[in-house]
Each structure stands twice: as structure tokens, then as C-alpha cells.
Protein backbone atom coordinates (compact mmCIF):
# COMPACT_ATOMS: atom_id res chain seq x y z
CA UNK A 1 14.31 60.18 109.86
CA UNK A 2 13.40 60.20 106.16
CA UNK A 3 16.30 59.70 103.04
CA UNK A 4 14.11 61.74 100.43
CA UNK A 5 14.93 62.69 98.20
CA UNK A 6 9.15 71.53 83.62
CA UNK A 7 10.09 70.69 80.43
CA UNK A 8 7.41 72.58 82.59
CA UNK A 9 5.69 74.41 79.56
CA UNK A 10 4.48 70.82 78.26
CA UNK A 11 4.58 68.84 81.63
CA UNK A 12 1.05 67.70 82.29
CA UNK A 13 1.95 67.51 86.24
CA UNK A 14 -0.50 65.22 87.89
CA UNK A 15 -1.40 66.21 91.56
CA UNK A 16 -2.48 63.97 94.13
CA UNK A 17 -4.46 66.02 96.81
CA UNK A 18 -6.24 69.04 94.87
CA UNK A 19 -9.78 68.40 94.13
CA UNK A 20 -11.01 72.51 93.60
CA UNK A 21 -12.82 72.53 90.24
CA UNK A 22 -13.80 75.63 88.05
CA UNK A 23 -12.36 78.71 90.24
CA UNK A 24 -10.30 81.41 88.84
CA UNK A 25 -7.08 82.50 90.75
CA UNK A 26 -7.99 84.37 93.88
CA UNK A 27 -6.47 86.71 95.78
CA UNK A 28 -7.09 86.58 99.53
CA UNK A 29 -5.76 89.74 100.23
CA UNK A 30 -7.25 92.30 97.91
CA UNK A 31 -7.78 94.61 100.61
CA UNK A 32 -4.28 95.99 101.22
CA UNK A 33 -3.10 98.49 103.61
CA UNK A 34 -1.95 101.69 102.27
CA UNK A 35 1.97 101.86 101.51
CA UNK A 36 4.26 104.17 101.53
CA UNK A 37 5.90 104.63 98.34
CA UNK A 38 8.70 102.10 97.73
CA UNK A 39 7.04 99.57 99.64
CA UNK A 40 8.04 96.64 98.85
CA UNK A 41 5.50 93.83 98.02
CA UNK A 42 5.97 90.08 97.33
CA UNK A 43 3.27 87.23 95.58
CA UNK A 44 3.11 83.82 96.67
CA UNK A 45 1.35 81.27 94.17
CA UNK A 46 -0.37 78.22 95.72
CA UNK A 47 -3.02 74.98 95.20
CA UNK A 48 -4.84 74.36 98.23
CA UNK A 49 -7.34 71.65 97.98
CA UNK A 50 -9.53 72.07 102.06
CA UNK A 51 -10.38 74.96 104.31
CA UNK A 52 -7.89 73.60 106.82
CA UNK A 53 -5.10 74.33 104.44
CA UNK A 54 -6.26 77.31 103.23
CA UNK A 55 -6.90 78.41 107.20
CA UNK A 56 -3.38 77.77 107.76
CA UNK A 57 -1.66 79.82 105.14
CA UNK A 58 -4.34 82.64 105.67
CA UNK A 59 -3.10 82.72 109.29
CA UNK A 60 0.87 82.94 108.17
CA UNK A 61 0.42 85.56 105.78
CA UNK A 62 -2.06 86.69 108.32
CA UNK A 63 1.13 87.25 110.78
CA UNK A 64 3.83 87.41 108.31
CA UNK A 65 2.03 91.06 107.60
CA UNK A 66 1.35 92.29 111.11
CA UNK A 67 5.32 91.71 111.47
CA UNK A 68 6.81 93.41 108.19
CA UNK A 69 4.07 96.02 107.99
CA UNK A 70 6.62 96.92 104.76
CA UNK A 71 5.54 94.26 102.97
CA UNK A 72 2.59 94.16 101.26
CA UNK A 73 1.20 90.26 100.51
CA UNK A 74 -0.69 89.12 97.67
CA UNK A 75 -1.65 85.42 97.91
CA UNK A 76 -3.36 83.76 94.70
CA UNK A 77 -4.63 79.95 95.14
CA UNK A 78 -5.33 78.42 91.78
CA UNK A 79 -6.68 75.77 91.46
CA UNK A 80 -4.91 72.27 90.42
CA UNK A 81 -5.56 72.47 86.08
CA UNK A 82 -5.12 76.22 85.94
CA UNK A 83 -1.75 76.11 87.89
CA UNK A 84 -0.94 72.71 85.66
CA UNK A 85 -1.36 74.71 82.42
CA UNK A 86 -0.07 78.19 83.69
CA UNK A 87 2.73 76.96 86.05
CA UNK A 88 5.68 78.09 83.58
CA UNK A 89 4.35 81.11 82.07
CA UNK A 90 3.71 82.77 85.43
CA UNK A 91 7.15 81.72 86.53
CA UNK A 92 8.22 83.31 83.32
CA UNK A 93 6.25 86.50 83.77
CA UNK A 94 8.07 87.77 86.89
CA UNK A 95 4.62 87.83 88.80
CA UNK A 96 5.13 85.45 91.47
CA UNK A 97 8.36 85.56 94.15
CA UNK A 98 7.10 82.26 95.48
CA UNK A 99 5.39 79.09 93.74
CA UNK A 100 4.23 75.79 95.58
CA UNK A 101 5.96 73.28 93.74
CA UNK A 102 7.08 69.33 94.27
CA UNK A 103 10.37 67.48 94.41
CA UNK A 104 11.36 65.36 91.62
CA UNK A 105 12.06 65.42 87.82
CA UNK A 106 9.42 68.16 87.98
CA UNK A 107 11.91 70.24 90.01
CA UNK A 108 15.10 69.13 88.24
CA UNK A 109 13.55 70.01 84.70
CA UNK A 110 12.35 73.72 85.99
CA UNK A 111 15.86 73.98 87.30
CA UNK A 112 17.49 72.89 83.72
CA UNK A 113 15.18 75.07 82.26
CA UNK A 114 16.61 78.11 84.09
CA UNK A 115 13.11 79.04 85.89
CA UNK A 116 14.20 78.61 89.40
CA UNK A 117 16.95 79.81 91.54
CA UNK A 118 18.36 77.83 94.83
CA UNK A 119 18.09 79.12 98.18
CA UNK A 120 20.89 80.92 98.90
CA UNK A 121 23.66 80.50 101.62
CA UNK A 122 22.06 82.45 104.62
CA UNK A 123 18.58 80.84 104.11
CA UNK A 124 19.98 77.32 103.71
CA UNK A 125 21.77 78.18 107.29
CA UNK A 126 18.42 79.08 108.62
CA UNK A 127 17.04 75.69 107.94
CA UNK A 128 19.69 73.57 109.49
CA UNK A 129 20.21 75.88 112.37
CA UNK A 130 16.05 75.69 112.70
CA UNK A 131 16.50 71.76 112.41
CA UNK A 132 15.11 70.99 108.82
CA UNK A 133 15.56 67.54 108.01
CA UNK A 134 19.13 67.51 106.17
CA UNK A 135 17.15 64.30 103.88
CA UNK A 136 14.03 67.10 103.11
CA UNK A 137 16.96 69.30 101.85
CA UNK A 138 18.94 66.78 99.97
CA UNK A 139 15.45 66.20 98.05
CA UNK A 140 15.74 69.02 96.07
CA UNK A 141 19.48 69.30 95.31
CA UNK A 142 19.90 69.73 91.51
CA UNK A 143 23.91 70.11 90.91
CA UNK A 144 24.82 70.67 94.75
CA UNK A 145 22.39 73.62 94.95
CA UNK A 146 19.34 73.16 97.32
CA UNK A 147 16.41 74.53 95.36
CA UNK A 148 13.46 73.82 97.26
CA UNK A 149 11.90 75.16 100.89
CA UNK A 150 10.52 71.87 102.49
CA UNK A 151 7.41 71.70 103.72
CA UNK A 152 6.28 68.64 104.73
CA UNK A 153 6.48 64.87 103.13
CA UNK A 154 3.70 61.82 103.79
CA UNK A 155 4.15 58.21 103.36
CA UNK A 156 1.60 56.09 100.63
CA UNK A 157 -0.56 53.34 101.89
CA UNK A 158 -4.10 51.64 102.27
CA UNK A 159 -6.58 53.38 104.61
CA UNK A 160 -9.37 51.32 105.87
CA UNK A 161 -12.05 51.15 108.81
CA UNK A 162 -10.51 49.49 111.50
CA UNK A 163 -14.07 48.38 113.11
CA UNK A 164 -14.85 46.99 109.33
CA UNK A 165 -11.64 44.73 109.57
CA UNK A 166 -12.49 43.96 113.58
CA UNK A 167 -15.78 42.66 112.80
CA UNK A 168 -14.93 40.29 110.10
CA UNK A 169 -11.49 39.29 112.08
CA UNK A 170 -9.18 40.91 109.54
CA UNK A 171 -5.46 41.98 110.44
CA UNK A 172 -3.69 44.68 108.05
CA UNK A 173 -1.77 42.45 105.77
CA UNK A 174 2.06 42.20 105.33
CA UNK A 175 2.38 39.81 102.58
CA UNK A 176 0.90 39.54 99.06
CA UNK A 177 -0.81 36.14 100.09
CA UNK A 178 -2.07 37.83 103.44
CA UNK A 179 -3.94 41.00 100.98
CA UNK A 180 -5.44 38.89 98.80
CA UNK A 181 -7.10 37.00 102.12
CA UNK A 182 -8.08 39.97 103.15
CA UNK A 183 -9.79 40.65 99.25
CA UNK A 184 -11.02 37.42 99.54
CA UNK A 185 -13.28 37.74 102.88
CA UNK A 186 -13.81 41.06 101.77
CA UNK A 187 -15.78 40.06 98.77
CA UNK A 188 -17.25 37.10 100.57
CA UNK A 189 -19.04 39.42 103.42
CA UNK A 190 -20.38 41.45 100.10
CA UNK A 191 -17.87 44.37 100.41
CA UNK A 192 -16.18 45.03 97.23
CA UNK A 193 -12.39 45.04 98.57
CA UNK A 194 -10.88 48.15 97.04
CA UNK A 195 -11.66 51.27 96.04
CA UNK A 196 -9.79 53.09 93.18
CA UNK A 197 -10.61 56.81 92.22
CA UNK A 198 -8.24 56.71 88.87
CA UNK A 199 -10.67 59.47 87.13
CA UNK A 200 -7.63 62.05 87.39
CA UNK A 201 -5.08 59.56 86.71
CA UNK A 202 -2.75 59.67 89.63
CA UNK A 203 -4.22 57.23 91.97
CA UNK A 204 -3.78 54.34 89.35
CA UNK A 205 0.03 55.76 89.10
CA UNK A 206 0.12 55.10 92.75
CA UNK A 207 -0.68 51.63 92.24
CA UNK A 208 1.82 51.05 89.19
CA UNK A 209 4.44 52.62 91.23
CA UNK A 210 3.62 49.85 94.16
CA UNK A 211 3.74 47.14 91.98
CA UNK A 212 6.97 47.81 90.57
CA UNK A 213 8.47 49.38 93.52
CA UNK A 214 7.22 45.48 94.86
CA UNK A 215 8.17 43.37 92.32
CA UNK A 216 11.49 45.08 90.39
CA UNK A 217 13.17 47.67 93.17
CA UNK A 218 13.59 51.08 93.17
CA UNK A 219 16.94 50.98 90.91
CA UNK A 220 14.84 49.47 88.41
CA UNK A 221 11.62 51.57 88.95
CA UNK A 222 13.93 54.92 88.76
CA UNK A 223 15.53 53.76 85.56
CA UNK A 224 11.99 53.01 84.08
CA UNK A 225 10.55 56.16 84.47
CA UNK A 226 13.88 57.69 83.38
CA UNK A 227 13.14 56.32 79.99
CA UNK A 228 16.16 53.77 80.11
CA UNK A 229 13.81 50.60 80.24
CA UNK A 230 10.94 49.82 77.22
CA UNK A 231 7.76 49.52 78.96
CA UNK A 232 7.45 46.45 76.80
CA UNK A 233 10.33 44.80 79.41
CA UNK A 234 9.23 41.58 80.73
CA UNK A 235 9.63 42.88 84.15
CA UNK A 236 7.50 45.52 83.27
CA UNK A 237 4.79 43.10 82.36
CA UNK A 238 4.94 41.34 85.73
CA UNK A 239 3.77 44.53 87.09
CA UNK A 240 0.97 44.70 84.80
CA UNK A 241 0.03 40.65 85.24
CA UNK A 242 0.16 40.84 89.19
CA UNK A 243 -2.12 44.30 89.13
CA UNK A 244 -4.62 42.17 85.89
CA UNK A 245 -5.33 39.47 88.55
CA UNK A 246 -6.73 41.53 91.03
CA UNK A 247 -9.06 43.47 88.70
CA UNK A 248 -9.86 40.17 87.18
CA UNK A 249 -11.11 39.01 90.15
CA UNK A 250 -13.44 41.70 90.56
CA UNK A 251 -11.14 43.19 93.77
CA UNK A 252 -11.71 46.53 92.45
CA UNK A 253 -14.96 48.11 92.90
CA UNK A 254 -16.16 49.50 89.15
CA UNK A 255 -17.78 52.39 90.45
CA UNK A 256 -14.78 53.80 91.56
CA UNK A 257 -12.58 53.22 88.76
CA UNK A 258 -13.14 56.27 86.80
CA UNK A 259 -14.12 58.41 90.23
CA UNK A 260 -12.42 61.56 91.04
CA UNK A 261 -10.20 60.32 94.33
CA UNK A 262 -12.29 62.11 96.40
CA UNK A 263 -15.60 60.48 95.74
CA UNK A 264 -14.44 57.35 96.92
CA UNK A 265 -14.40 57.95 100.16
CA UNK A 266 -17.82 58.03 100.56
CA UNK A 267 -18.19 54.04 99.49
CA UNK A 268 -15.22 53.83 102.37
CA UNK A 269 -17.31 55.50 105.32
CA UNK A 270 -19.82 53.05 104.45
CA UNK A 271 -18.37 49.93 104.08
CA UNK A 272 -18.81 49.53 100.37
CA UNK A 273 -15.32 49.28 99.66
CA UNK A 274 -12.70 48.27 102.27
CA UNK A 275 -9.54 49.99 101.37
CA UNK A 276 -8.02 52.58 99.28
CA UNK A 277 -4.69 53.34 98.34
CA UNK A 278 -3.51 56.87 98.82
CA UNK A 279 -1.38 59.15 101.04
CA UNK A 280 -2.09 60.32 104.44
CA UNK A 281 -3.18 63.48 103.47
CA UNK A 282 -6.37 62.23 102.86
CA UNK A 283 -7.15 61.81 106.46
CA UNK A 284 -8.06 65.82 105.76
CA UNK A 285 -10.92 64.59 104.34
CA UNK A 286 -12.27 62.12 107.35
CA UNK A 287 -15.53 63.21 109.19
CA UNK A 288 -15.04 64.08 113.35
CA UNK A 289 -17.37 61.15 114.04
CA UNK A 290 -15.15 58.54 111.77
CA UNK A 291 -11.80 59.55 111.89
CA UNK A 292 -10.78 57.39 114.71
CA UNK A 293 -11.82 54.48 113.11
CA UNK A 294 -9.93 54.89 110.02
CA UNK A 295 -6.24 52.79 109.99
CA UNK A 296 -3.28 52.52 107.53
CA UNK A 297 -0.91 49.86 106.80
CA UNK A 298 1.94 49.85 103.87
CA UNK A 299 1.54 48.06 100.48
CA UNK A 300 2.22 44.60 101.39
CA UNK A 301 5.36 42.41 100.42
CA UNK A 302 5.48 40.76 97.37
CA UNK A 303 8.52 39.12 96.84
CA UNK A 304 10.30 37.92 100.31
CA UNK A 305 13.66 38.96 99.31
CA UNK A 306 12.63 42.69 98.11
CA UNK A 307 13.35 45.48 100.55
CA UNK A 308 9.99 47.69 101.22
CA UNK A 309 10.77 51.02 99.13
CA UNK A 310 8.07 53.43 99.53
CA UNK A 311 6.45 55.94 98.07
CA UNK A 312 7.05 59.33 99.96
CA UNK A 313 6.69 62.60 97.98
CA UNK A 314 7.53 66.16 99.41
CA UNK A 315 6.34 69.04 98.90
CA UNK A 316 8.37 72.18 98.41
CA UNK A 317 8.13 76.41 98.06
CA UNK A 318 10.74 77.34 94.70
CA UNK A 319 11.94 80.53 93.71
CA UNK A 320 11.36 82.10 90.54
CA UNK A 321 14.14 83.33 88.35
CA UNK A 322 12.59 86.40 87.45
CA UNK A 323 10.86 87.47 90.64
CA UNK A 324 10.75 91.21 91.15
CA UNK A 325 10.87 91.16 95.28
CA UNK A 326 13.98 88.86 96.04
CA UNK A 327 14.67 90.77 99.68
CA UNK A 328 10.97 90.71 100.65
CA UNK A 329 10.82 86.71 100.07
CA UNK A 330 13.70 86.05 101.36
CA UNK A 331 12.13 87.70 104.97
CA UNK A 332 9.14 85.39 104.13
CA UNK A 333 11.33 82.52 103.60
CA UNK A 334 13.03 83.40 107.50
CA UNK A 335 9.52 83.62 108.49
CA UNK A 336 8.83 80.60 107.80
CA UNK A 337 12.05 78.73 109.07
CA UNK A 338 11.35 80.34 112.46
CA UNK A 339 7.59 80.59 113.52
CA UNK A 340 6.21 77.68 113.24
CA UNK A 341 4.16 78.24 110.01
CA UNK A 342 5.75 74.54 108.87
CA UNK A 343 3.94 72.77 111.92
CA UNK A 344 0.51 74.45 111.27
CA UNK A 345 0.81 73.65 107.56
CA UNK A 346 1.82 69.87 107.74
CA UNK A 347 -0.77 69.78 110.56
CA UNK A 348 -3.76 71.45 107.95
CA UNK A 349 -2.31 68.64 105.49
CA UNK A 350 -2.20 65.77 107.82
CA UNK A 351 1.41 65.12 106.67
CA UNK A 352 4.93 65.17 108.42
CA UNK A 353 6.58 68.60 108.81
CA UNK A 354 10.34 68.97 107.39
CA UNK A 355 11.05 70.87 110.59
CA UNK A 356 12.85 68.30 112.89
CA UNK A 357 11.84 70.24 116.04
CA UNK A 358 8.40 71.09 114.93
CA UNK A 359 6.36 69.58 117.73
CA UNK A 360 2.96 69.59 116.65
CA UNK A 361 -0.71 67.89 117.19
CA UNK A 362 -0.46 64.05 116.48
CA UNK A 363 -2.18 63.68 113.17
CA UNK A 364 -4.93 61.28 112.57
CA UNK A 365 -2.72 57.54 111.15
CA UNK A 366 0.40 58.81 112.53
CA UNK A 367 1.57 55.88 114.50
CA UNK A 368 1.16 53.67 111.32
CA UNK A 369 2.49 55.97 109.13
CA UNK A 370 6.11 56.44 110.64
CA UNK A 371 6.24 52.78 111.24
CA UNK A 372 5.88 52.56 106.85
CA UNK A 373 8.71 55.38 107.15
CA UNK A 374 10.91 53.69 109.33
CA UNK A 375 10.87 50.25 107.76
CA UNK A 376 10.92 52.09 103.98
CA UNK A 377 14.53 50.85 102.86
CA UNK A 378 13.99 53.73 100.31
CA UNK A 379 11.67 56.26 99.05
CA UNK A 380 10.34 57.50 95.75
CA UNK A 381 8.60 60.72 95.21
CA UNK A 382 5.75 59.47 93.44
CA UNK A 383 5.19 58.76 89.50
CA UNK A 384 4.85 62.10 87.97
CA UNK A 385 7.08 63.64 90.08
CA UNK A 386 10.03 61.03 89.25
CA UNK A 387 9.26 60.57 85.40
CA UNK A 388 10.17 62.03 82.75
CA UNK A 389 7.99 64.31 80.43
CA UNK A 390 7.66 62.76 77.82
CA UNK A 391 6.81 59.23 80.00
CA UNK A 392 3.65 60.76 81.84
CA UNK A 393 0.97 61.36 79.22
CA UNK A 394 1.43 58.16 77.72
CA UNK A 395 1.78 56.26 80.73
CA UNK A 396 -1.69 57.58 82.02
CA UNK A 397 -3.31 56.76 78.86
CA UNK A 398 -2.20 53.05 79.29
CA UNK A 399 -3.32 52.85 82.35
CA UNK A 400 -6.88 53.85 81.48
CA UNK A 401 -6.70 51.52 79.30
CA UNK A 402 -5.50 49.28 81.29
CA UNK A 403 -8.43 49.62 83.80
CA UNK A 404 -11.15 48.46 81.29
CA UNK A 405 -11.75 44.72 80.26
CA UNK A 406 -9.85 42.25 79.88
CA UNK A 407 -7.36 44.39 81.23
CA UNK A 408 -4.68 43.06 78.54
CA UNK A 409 -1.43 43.46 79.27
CA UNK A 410 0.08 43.16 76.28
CA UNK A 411 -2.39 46.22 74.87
CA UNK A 412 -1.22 48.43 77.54
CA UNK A 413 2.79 47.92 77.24
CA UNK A 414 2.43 48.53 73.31
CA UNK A 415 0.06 51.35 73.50
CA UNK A 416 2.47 53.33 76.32
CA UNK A 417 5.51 52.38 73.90
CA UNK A 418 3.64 54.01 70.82
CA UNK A 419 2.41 57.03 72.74
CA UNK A 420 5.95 57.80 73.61
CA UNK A 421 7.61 57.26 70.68
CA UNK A 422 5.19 59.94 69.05
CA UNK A 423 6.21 62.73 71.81
């Protein structure tokens, strides 16, 4: 169905999807039954970023306990900068048996580093015999070893109100001259056409990734944010032209710009803005009363001749080197594979389970959504999660940038080249 596919002390690991602010590290299970003595126990680390997610895994540890009574659970959400900054040393520390974690270069460089370990051989015949997407698996082989437990993957795209497009007689547009139509009667009926939300940098990453993905192909795009191509490349600033004339012509609603994601969608329920670029996890987010009315269409063609490569990250579980309780999560892990837990979590996340035959509830955007995964001729796992470390930081700077007037493009190549040369 899907062909998916740090150094982490330093990575500054951008996350799409967690907007908690100012919490410490919780534990949701302080309250622990008494043990016998040689228990064993077992600590899973995650982000979760809505009370439906958090619900879900609450319910799975909920039931992972009543059925290995043995085992005693601690679960500790952090939230997205405290998990950023303390990702490594906790992996390091021998605290945590299991960590939320992405595929990627993120994944690869924790790997390298000797933080992880892959799942091992009975596990790994868990997953295919519980029909896990062989792709979900192949995303997080590092040197023929599988070193991620898939969750669940989403596709990128715009979201807009469908009764918005309906009453001005707007169609989701396929081609780069059909979106900018679209801007244009946008504008014209006083709505400011898009909405961006960079104020945590990833959401204008999404966009850069688009562009090029658009205009230069993924075997380009990969090399790029391997570090092989300047960012001073003329086909780099093509990217960087195409994106100028849109925020030159005022397509982008300045409000937004420097907006945490989240706080654009308000300006989207109300017809302020008419689309937004993000992944389908943000249908999470959609009130009861609107959610119907909210549609999704893929980043439009630019170039006839270019296959549509998409942007499709996944997200993973990865096991510590060091963890203390390799037997109890490796029960957790079978858990998992068999009960279900992967339906209710992709459904809490409004994404795509990795489970093949995990039938669950038809998520709000779904139809459009696989139709962007089954014409993707290929997939990328999102900017941070495909670049190099040393690329990100100075990337994101150019971008913000970038995002003020003029919008130079020259400025924002050189400025990106000089940040990384200084890594």
C-alpha cells in the first residue's frame, strides 16, 4: 500500500503534531499495584499532543496491565522541547525500555550512535504474521536490521472548508496554474488564501520539502538534505523563487506566519484563510460541528513531467540499548502486534495504522488521503526526519528569514550555506 520508507545529543528534532507547552514529564501511573519481589517492571517514554491520544495509550497500558499483572508500567509523556533536549540522555541512562521515536536520518543516526537495538527475530515474525505493512518495516531498516515498531504513517496536504470552496465555485487544484486560481479568487472574495503557522519551524519545512519534491524529484531532494548539493544550487533557488512569488503576492496570510501551527486553525474555521498545508493528523484538532466540512487534496503539480512524490512520515516505538527490562518489553511489544492497540492509536491520531488488517473507524479526510497515497510515485519522511544534523538548524533559520520581506532569495541560500559551514 505504502513504499516508506541522533547525532541525537545535538539534533534539534523538529516535531510536527505536539503543541503541549510548559509541563514536566508525567507519570500516569504513579499509583502502582503492590509487587512481589522480582517483579519485573518496564517504562515507556512518549509525546502526546490531544486527549484522544493520550486516551488511547492510557487504555493499552490500561489492558496491557490487567493481562501481565507481573509487570508493573510506568508511562511518562513529555512534552515535545523537553523530549527534544533530553531524548539521548534518557536513552543513555537505562531509564526507558521504550521511546516514541520517527523514521528517518533521526533513526539511522541513533542507530550509528549505538543507542538503539533492532527488533529481534521472534518480534519481527509477529509483525508479518499480524500483517504489518512489509513497506512500514522496510522504513526503519538501518544495515538489514528492522529497528523500529510501526505505528502508523499519514500523507501531507492542504486542508480546506469544502462549503468555503462550494460557495465561491472552487475545485481542489491539480496543477500549479489551477492553485494559484484558486489564490487568486481567494483573495478576490477577501479571504487571505493560505494560512502558514511557521512559528515552530516545521510547517515552513513542509512547504520547502513540496517545492522541491515539485520542482527537482525526490533523488535530488534526498541528496540535498544529505548534504551532497550547496543550497546555493540553482535548482535550489527555483524552489525558493516559485515559494517568493506566492508570498509576494500577499497569498500568505501575515498573521499566521510566525503562529504556532495550531493557532491557525482558528482563521481556517472561519474563513479567514482558505487552506493550510499540513498532515492529516490535524483533523484531531477539528470541532464535531465542522469536521465534515473540512477536505484535503495533495500539493498540486508543478512541472507536467514530474512524478507526484509525497511527503509521508511514520512514526515508530525504538528500543533502547541500555534498557533494564528487555523480556517485559518485548511482551509489550507482542501486545501490541496482537490487540489492536495500533488501530486505536492511528485512530486517536487520525493517521493510517501499519497493521494491514487493522480494520478500524474511517477517519475524518480518509478518502482523499489514500487517493494522495496511491498516486504518490514516492514518499519522503518529512524534512527533519530525512536531513542531516548539521542541515536542520540552519535550514530553519533561512527559512525565517526567508518568510520576512522581500523574501530574497539570494539572502536565504547564502545565509543556510554560512550557518552550515559554521556547524
Amino acid at each position: 500500500m505504502m513504499a516508506t520508507e541522533t547525532k541525537p545529543s545535538i539534533r534539534k528534532l523538529s516535531r510536527r503534531r505536539v503543541w503541549l507547552k510548559g509541563a514536566v514529564a508525567s507519570c500516569l501511573f504513579c499509583n502502582l499495584p503492590s509487587l512481589a519481589v522480582g517483579a519485573e517492571h518496564l517504562s515507556v517514554d512518549l509525546i502526546l499532543s490531544h486527549a484522544a491520544q493520550r486516551t488511547a495509550w492510557t487504555r493499552i497500558i490500561d489492558e496491557f496491565s490487567k493481562a501481565n499483572p507481573d509487570i508493573a508500567v510506568t508511562h511518562h509523556d513529555y512534552p515535545w522541547a523537553q523530549y527534544q533536549r533530553d531524548f539521548t540522555a534518557r536513552l543513555h541512562s537505562g531509564l526507558v525500555d521504550i521511546a516514541f521515536w520517527y523514521a528517518g536520518e533521526s533513526l539511522r543516526d541513533a542507530v550509528e550512535n549505538k543507542l538503539l537495538v533492532p527488533l529481534d527475530e521472534d518480534t519481527l515474525a509477529l509483525l508479518k504474521k499480524n500483517k504489518f505493512y512489509p513497506s512500514t518495516l522496510d522504513g526503519t531498516r538501518v544495515d538489514g536490521e528492522v529497528y523500529g515498531f510501526p505505528l502508523y504513517y499519514y500523507p501531507w496536504g492542504f486542508v480546506y472548508r469544502k462549503s468555503l470552496f462550494q460557495s465561491l465555485n472552487l475545485e481542489a487544484p491539480a496543477t500549479w496554474n489551477e492553485f494559484e486560481r484558486v489564490c487568486e479568487r481567494l483573495k478576490a472574495a477577501d479571504v487571505s488564501p493560505i494560512g502558514l503557522g511557521a512559528g515552530n519551524n516545521w510547517p515552513a519545512a513542509g512547504w520547502f520539502d513540496y517545492f522541491n519534491l515539485r520542482i527537482n524529484g525526490l533523488k535530488f531532494h534526498r541528496k540535498l538534505l544529505r548534504g551532497d548539493v550547496p543550497f546555493t544550487d540553482q535548482r535550489v533557488k527555483k524552489v525558493f523563487n516559485t515559494w517568493g512569488s506566492l508570498l509576494r503576492k500577499g497569498y500568505f496570510f501575515k498573521p499566521t506566519i510566525e503562529l504556532n501551527h495550531e493557532r491557525v486553525l482558528p482563521y481556517l474555521y472561519r474563513n479567514q484563510v482558505g487552506m493550510m498545508l499540513t498532515g492529516t493528523f490535524v483533523a484531531a484538532k477539528f470541532p464535531a460541528a465542522l469536521a465534515d466540512d473540512m477536505g484535503f487534496f495533495a500539493f498540486p503539480s508543478i512541472l507536467p513531467d514530474m512524478p507526484q512524490f509525497e511527503d509521508v512520515p511514520l512514526d515508530v516505538l525504538v528500543l533502547p540499548a541500555r534498557a533494564a527490562n528487555p523480556q517485559a518489553r518485548k511482551r509489550f511489544l507482542a501486545f501490541l502486534a496482537e490487540s489492536g492497540a495500533v488501530r486505536h492509536i492511528a485512530e486517536a491520531d487520525q493517521t493510517f495504522p501499519a497493521q494491514a488488517n487493522a480494520s478500524f473507524a474511517r477517519i475524518r479526510m480518509e478518502e482523499a488521503a489514500r487517493q494522495v497515497l496511491a498516486d504518490a510515485a514516492g514518499l519522503s519522511t518529512f524534512f527533519d526526519r530525512e536531513a542531516r544534523t548539521e542541515l536542520v538548524g540552519p535550514v530553519f533559520e533561512g527559512l525565517r528569514q526567508f518568510l520576512q520581506p522581500p523574501h530574497d532569495t539570494e539572502n536565504a541560500v547564502l545565509a543556510i550555506e554560512a550557518l552550515r559551514r559554521k556547524q
